[in-house]
N, C-alpha and C. Protein backbone atom coordinates (compact mmCIF):
# COMPACT_ATOMS: atom_id res chain seq x y z
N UNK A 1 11.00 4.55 18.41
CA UNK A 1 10.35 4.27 17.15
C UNK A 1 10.71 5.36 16.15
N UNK A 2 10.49 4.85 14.78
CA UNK A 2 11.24 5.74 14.11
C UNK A 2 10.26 5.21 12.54
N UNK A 3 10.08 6.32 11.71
CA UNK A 3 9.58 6.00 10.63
C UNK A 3 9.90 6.55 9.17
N UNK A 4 10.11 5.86 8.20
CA UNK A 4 10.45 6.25 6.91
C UNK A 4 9.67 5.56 5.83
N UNK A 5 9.82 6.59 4.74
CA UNK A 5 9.34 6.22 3.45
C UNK A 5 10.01 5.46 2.78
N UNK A 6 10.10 4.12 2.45
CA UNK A 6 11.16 3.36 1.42
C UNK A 6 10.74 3.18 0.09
N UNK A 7 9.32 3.47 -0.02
CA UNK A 7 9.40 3.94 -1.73
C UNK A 7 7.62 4.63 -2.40
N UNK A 8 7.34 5.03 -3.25
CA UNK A 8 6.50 5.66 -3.45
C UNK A 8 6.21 4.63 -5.20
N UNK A 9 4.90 5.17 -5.64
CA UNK A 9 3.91 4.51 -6.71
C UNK A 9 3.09 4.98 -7.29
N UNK A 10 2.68 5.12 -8.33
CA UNK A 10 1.04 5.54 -9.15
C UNK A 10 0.61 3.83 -9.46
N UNK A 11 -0.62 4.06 -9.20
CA UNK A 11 -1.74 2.75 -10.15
C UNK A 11 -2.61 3.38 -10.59
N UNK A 12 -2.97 2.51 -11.88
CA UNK A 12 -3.98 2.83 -12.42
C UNK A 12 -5.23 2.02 -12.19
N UNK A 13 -6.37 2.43 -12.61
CA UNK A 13 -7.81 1.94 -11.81
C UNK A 13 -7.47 0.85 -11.71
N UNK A 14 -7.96 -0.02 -10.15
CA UNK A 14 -8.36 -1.46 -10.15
C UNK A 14 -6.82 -2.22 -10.58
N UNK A 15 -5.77 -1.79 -10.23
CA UNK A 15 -4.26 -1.79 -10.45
C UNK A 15 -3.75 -2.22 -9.06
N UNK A 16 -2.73 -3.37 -9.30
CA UNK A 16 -1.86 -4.08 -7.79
C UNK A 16 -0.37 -3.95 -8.69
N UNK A 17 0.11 -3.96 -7.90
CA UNK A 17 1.66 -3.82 -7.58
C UNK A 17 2.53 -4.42 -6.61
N UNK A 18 3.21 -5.61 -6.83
CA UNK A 18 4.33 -5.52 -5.22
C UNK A 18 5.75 -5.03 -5.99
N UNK A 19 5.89 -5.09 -4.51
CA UNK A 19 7.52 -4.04 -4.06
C UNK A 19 8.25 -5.40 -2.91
N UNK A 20 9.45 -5.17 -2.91
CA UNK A 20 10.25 -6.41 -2.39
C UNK A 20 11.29 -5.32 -1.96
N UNK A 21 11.45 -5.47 -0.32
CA UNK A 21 12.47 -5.10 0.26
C UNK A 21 13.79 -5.92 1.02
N UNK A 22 14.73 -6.24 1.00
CA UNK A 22 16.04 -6.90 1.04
C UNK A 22 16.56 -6.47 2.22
N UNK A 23 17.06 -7.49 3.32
CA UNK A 23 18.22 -7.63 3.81
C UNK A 23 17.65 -6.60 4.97
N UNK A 24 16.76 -7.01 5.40
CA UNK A 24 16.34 -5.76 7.13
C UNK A 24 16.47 -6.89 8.56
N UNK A 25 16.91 -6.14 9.39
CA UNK A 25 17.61 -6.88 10.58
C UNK A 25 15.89 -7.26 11.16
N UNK A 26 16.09 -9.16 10.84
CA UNK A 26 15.16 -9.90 11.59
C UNK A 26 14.83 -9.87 12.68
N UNK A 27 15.41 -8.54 13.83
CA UNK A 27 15.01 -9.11 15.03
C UNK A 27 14.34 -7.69 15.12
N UNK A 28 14.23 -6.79 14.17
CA UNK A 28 13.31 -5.83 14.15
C UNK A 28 12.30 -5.78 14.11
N UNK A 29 11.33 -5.36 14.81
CA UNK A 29 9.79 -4.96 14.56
C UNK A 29 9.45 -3.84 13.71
N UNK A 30 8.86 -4.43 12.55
CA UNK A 30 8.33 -3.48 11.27
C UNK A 30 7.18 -3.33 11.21
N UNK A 31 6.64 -2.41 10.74
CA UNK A 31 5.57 -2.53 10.64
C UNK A 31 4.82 -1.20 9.36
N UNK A 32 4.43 -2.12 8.27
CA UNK A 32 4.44 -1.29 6.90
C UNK A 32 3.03 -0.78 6.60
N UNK A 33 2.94 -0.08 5.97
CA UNK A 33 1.66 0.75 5.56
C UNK A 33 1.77 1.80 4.38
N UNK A 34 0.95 1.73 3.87
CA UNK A 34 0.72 2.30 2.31
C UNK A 34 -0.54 3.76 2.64
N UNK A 35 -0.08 5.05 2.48
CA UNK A 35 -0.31 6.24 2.25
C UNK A 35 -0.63 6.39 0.79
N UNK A 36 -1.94 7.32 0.43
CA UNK A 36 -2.39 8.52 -0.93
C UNK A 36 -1.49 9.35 -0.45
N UNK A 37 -1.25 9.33 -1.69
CA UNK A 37 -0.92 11.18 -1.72
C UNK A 37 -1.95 11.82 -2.81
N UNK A 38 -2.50 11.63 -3.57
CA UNK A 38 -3.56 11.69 -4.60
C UNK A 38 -4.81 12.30 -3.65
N UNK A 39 -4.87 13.40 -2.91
CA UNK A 39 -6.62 13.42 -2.47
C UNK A 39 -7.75 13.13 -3.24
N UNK A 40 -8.41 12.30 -2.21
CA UNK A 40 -10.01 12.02 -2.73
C UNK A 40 -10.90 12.16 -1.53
N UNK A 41 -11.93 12.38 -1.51
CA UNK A 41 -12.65 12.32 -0.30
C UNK A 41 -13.48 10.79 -0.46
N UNK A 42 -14.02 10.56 0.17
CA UNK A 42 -15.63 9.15 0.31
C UNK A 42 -15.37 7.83 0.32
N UNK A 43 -14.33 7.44 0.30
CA UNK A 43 -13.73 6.29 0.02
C UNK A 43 -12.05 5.32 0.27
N UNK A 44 -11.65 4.70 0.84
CA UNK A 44 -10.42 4.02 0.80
C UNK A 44 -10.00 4.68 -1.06
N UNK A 45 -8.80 4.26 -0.82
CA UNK A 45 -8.57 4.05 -2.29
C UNK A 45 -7.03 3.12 -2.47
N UNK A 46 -6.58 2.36 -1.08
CA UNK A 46 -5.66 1.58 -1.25
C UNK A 46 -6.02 0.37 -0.38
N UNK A 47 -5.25 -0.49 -0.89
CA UNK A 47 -5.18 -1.57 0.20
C UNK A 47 -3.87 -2.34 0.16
N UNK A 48 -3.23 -2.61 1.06
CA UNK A 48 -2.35 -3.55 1.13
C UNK A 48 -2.00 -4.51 2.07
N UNK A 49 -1.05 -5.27 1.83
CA UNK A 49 -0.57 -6.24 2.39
C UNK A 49 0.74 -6.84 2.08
N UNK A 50 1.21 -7.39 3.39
CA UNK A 50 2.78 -7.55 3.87
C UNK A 50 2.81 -8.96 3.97
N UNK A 51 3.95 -9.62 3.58
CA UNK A 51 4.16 -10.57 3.24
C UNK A 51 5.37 -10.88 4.05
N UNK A 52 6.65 -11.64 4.76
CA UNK A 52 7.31 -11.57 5.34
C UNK A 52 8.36 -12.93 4.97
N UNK A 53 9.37 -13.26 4.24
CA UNK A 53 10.68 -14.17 3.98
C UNK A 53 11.86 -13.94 4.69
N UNK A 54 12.13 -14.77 6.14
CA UNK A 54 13.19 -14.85 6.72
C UNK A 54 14.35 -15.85 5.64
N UNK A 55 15.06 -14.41 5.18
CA UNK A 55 16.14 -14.42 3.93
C UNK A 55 17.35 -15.32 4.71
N UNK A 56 17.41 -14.92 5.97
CA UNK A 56 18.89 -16.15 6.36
C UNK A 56 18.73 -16.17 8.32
N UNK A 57 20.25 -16.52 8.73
CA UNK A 57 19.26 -16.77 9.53
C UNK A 57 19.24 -15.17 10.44
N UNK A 58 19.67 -14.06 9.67
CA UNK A 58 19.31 -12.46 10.88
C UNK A 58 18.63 -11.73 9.89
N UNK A 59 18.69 -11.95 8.76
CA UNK A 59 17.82 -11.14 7.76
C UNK A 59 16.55 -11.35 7.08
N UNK A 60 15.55 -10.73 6.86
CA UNK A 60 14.57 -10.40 6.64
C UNK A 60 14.25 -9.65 5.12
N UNK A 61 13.37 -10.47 3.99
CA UNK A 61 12.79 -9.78 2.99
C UNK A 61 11.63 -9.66 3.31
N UNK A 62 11.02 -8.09 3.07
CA UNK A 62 9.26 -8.06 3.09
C UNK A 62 8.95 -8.00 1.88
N UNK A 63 7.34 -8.40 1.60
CA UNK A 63 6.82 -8.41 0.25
C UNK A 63 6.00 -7.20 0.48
N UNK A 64 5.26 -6.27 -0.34
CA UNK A 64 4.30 -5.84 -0.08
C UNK A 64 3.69 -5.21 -1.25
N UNK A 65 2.44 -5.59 -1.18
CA UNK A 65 1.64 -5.70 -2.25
C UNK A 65 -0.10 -4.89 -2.17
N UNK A 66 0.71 -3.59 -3.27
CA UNK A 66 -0.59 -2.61 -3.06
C UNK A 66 -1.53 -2.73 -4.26
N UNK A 67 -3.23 -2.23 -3.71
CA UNK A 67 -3.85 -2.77 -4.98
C UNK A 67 -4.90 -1.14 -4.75
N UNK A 68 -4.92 -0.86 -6.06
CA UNK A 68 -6.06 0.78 -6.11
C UNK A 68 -7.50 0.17 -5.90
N UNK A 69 -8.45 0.64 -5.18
CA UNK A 69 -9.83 0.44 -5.00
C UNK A 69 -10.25 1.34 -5.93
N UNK A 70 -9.99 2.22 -6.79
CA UNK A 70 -10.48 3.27 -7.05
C UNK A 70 -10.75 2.96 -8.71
N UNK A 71 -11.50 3.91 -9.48
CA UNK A 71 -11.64 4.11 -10.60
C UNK A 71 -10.93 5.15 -10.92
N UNK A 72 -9.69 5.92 -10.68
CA UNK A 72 -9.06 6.86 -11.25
C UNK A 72 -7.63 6.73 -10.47
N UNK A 73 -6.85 6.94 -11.31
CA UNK A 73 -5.12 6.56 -10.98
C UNK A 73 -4.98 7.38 -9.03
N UNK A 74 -4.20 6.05 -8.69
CA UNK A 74 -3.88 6.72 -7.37
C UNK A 74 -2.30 6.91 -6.90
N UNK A 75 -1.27 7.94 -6.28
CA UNK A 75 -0.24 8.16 -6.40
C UNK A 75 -0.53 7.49 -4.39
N UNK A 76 0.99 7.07 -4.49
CA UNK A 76 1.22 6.80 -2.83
C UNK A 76 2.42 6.24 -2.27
N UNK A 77 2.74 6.38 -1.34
CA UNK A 77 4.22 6.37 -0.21
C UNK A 77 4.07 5.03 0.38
N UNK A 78 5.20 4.36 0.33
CA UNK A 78 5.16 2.75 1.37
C UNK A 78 5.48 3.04 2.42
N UNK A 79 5.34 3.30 3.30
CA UNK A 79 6.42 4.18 4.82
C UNK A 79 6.27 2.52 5.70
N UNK A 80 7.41 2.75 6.65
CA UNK A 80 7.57 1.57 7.55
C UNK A 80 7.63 2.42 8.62
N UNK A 81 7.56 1.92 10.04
CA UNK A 81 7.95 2.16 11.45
C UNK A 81 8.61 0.73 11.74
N UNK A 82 9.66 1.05 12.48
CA UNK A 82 10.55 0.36 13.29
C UNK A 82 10.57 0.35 14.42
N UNK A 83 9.53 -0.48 15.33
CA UNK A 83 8.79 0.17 16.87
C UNK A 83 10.17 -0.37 17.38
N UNK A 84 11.16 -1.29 17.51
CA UNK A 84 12.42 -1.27 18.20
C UNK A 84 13.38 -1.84 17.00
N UNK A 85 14.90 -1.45 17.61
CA UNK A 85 15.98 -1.65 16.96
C UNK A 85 16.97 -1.57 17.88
């Protein structure tokens, strides 16, 4: 397993965003998640969700779509793990 950042974001309060990633080998296991980098204590302050378009028939687009819980701008990292390849 192996893990990387494929892209980073600011929102502003009560703010969604997707991001669209291209052309990842379909027979991979991904698995995406959205990081602050912004500290706050008491509260979430992201949420997301992954969306998944088998682009052909070995490739793979993900959607993923982050939204701020927060009342003040939040900065943050999309990172994936690739549990096999």
């Amino acid at each position: 397993m192996w893990t990387n950042t494929q892209f980073t974001g600011s929102l502003g309060p009560g703010a969604t965003q997707s991001w669209s990633t291209v052309d990842w080998p379909a027979s991979w296991h991904v698995v995406w998640y959205v990081v602050p980098t912004s500290p706050a204590q008491g509260a979430p302050q992201v949420d997301w969700d992954v969306a998944v378009e088998r682009a052909s028939e070995d490739k793979a687009t993900y959607w993923i779509t982050v939204k701020n819980l927060t009342s003040k701008t939040v900065t943050f990292e999309g990172r994936y793990a690739v549990l096999n390849n």
